[in-house]
N, C-alpha and C. Protein backbone atom coordinates (compact mmCIF):
# COMPACT_ATOMS: atom_id res chain seq x y z
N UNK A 1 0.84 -1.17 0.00
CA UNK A 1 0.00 0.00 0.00
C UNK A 1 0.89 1.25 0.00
N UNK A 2 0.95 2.13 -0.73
CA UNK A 2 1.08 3.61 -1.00
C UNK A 2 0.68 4.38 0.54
N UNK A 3 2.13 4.95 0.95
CA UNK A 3 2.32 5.87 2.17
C UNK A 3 1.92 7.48 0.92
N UNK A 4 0.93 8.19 1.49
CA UNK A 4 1.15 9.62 0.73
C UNK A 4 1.72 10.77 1.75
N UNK A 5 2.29 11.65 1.04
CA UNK A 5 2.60 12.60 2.01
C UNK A 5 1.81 13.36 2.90
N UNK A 6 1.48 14.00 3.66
CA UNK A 6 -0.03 14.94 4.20
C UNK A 6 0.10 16.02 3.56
N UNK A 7 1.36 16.73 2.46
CA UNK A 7 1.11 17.69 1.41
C UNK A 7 -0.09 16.81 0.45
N UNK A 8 0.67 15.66 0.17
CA UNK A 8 0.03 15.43 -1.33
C UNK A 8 -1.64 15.09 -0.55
N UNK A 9 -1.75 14.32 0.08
CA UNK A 9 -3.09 14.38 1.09
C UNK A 9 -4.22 15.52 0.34
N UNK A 10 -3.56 16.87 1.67
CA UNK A 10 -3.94 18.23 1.59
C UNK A 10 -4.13 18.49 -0.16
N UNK A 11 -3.10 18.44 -1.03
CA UNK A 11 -3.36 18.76 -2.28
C UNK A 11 -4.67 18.16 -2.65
N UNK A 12 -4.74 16.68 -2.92
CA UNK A 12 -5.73 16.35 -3.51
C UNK A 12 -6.86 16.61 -2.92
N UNK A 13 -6.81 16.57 -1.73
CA UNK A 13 -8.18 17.01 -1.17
C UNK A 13 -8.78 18.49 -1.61
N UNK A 14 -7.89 19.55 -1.75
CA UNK A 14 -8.10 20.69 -2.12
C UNK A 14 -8.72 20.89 -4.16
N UNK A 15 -8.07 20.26 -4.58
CA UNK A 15 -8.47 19.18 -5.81
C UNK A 15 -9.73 18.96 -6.06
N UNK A 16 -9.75 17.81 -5.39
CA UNK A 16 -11.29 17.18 -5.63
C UNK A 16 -11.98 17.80 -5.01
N UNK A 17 -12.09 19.16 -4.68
CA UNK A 17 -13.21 20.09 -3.80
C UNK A 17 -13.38 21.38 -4.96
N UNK A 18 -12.06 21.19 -5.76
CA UNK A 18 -12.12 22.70 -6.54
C UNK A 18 -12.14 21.83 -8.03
N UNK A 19 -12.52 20.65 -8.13
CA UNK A 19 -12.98 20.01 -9.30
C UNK A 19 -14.04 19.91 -9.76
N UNK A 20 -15.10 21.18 -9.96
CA UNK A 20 -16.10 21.17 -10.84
C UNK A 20 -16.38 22.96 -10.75
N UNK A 21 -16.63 23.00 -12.25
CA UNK A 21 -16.99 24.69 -12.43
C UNK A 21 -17.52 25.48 -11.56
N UNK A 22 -18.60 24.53 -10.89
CA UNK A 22 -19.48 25.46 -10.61
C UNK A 22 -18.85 25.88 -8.95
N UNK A 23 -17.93 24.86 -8.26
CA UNK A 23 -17.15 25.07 -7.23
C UNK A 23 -16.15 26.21 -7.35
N UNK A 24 -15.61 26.42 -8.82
CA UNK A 24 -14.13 27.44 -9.07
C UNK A 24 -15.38 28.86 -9.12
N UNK A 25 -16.40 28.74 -9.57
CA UNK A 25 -16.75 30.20 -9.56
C UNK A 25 -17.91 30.44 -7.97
N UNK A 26 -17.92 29.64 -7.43
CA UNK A 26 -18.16 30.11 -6.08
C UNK A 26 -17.10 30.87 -4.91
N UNK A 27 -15.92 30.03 -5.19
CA UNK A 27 -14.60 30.76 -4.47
C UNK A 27 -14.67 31.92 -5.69
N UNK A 28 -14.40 32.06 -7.19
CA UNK A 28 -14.07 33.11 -7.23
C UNK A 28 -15.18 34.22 -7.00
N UNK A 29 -16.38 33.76 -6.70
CA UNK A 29 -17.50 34.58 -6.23
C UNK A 29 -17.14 35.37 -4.53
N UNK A 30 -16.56 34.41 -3.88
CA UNK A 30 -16.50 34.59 -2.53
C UNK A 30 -15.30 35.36 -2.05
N UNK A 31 -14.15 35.07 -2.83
CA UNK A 31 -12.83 36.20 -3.15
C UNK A 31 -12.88 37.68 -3.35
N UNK A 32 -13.93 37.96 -4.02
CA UNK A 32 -14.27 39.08 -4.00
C UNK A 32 -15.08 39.77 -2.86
N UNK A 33 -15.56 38.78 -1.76
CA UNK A 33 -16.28 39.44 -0.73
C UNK A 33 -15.41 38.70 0.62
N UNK A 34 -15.81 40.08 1.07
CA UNK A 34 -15.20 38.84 2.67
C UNK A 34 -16.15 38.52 3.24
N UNK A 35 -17.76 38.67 2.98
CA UNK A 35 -18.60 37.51 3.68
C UNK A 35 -19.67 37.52 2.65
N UNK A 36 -20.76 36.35 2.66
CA UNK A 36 -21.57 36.72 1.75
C UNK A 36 -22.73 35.57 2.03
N UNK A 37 -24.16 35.65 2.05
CA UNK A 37 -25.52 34.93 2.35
C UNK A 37 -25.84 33.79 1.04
N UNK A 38 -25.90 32.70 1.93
CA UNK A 38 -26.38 31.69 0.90
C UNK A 38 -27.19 32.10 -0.46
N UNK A 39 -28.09 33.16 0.12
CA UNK A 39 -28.99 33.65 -0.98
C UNK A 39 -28.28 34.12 -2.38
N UNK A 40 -27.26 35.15 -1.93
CA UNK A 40 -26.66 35.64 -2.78
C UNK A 40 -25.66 34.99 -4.02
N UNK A 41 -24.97 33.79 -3.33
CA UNK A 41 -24.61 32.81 -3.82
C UNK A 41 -25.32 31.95 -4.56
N UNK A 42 -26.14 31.67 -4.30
CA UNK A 42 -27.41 30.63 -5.42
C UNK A 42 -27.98 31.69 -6.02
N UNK A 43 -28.27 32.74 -6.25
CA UNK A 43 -28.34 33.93 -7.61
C UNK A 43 -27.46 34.14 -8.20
N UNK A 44 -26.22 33.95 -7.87
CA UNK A 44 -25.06 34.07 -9.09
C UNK A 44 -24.89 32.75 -9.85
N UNK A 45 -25.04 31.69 -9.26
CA UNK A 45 -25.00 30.63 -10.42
C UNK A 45 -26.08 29.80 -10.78
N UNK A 46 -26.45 28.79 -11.89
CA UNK A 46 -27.14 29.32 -12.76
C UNK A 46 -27.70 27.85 -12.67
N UNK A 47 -27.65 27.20 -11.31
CA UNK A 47 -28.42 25.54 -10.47
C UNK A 47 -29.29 25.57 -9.72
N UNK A 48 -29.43 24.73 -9.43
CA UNK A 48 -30.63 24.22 -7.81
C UNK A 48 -30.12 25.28 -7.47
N UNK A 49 -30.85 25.28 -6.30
CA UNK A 49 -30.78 25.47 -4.69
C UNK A 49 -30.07 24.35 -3.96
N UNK A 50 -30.90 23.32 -4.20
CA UNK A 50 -30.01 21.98 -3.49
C UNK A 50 -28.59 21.42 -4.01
N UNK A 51 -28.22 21.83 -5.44
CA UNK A 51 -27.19 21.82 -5.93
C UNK A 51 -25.82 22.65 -5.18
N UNK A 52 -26.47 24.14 -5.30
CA UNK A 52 -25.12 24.77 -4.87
C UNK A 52 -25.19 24.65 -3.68
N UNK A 53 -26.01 23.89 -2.60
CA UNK A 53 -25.78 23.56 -1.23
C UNK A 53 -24.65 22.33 -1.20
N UNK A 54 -24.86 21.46 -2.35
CA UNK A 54 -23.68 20.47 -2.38
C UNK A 54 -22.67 20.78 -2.36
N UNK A 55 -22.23 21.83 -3.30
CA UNK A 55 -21.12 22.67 -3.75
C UNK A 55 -20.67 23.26 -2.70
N UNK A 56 -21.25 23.41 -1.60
CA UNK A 56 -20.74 24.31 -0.37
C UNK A 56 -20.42 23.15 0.54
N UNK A 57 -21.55 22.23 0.57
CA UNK A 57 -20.65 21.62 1.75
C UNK A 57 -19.16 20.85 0.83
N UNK A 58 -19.34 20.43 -0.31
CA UNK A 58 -17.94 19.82 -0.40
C UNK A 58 -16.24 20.91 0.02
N UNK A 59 -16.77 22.08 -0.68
CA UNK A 59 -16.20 23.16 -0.42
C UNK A 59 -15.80 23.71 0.80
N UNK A 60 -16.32 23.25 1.87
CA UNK A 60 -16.71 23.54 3.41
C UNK A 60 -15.81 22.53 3.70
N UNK A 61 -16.26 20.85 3.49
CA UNK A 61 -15.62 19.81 4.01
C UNK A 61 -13.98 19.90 3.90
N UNK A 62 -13.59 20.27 2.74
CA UNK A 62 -12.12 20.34 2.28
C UNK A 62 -11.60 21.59 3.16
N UNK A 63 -12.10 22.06 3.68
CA UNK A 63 -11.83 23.38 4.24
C UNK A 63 -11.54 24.46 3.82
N UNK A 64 -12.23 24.88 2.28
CA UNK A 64 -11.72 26.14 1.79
C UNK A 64 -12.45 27.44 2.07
N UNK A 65 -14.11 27.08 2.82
CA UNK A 65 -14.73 28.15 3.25
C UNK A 65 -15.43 28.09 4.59
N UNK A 66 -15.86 28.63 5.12
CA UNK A 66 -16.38 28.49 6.33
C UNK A 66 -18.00 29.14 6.23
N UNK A 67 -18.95 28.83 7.32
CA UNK A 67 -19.93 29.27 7.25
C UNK A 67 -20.65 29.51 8.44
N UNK A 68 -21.31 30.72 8.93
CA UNK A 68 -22.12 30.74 10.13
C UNK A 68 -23.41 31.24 10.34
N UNK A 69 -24.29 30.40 10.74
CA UNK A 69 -25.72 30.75 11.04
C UNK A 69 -25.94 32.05 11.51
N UNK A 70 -26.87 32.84 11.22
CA UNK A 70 -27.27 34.15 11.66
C UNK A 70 -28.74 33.67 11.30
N UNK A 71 -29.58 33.99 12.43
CA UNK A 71 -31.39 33.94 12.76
C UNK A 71 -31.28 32.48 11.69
N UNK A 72 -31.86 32.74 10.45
CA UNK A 72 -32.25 31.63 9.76
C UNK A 72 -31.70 31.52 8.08
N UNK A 73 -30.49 31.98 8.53
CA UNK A 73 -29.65 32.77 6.96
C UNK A 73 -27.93 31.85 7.59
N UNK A 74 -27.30 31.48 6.69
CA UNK A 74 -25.90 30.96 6.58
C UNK A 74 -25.32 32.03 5.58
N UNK A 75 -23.98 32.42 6.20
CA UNK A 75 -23.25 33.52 5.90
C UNK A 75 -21.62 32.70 5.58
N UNK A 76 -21.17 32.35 4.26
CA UNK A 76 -20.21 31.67 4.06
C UNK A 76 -19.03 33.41 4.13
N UNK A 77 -17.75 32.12 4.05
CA UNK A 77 -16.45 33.02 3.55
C UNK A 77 -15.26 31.97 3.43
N UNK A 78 -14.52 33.06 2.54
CA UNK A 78 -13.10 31.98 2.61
C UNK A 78 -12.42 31.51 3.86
N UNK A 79 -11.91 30.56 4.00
CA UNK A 79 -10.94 30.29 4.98
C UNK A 79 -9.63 30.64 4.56
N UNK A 80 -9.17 31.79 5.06
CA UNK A 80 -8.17 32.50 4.31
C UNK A 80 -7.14 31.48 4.54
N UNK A 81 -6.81 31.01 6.12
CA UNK A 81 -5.79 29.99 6.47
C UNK A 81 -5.49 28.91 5.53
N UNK A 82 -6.89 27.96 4.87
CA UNK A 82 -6.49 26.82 4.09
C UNK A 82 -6.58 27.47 2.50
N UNK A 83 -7.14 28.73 2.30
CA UNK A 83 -6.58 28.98 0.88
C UNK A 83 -5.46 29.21 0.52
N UNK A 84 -4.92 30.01 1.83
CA UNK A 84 -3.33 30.12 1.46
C UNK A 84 -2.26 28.90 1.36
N UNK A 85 -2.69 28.01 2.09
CA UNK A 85 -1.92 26.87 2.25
C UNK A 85 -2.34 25.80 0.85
N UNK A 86 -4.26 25.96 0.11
CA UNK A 86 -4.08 25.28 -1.19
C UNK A 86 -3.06 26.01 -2.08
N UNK A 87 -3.47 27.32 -2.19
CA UNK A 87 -2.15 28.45 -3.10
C UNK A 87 -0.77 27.88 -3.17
N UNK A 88 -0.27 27.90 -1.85
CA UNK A 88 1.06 26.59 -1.85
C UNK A 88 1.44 25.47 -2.25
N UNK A 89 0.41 25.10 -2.29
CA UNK A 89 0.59 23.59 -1.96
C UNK A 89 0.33 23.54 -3.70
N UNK A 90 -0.39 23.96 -4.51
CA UNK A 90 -0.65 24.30 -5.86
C UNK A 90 0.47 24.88 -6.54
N UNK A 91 1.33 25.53 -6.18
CA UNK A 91 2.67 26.15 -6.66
C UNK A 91 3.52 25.60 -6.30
N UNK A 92 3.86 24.85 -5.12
CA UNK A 92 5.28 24.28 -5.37
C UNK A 92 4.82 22.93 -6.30
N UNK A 93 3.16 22.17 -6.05
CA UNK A 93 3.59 21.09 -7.37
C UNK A 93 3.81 21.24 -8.77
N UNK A 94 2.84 22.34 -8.85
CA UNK A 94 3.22 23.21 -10.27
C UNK A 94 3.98 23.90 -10.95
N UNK A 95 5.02 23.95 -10.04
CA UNK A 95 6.41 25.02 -9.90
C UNK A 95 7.35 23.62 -9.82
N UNK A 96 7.04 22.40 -9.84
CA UNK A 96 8.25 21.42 -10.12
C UNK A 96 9.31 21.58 -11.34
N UNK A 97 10.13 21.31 -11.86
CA UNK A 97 11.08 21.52 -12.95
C UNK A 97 10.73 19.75 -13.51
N UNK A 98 10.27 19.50 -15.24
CA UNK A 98 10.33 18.46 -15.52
C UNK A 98 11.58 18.51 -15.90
N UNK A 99 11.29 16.87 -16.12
CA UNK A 99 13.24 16.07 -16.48
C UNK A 99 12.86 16.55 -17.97
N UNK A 100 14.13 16.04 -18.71
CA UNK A 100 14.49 16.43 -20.05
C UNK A 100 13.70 15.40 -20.21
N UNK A 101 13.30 15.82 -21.82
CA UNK A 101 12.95 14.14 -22.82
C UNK A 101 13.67 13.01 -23.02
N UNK A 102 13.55 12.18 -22.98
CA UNK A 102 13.88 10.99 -22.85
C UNK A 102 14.72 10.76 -24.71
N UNK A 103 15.73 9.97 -24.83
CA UNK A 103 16.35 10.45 -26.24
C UNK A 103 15.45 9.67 -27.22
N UNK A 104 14.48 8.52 -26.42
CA UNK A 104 13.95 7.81 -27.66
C UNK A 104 12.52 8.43 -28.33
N UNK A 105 12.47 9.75 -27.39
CA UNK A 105 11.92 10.81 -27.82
C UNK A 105 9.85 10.47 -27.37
N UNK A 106 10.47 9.24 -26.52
CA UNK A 106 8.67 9.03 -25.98
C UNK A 106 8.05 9.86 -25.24
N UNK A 107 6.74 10.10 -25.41
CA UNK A 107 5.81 11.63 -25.02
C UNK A 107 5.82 12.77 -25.52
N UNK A 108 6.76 12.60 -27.03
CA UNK A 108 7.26 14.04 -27.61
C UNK A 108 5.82 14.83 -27.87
């Protein structure tokens, strides 16, 4: 069995939370605010109701936003702590240096 690192862990988990459209334009919906009402969020994109509630909790679970009850309204935001640490964790794998090509020229 495969030991993973708790980077690569953290990566994929951050991954498979920011792996579907409608997840990348809720953070970039939520980037632009530092807090913002469920309501407002399910008027910008273009699903359920019960849909972009999925989208939040996966989003929530991975830890990229947070959310808190007020009377009978949920008030999300980024978790600035684990965005900065996906940001990282996204640049140094992406910031790796590949090896040269191989001379028999496979994957050219």
């Amino acid at each position: 069995m495969q030991n993973y690192t708790l980077k690569q862990e953290q990566l994929a988990q951050f991954a498979k939370a920011l792996g579907h459209p409608a997840r990348i334009a809720v953070m970039q919906f939520l980037s632009q605010r530092s807090e913002c009402y469920f309501g407002h969020i399910e008027e910008e994109l273009p699903i359920a109701k019960a849909t972009v509630s999925q989208h939040l909790s996966a989003l929530k679970e991975a830890g990229l936003i947070q959310g808190t009850i007020e009377g009978n309204k949920v008030k999300y935001c980024i978790n600035r702590q684990n965005w900065l640490l996906c940001q990282m964790l996204f640049e140094e794998f992406l910031g790796q240096p590949l090896v040269a090509k191989s001379a028999d020229g496979c994957c050219s």
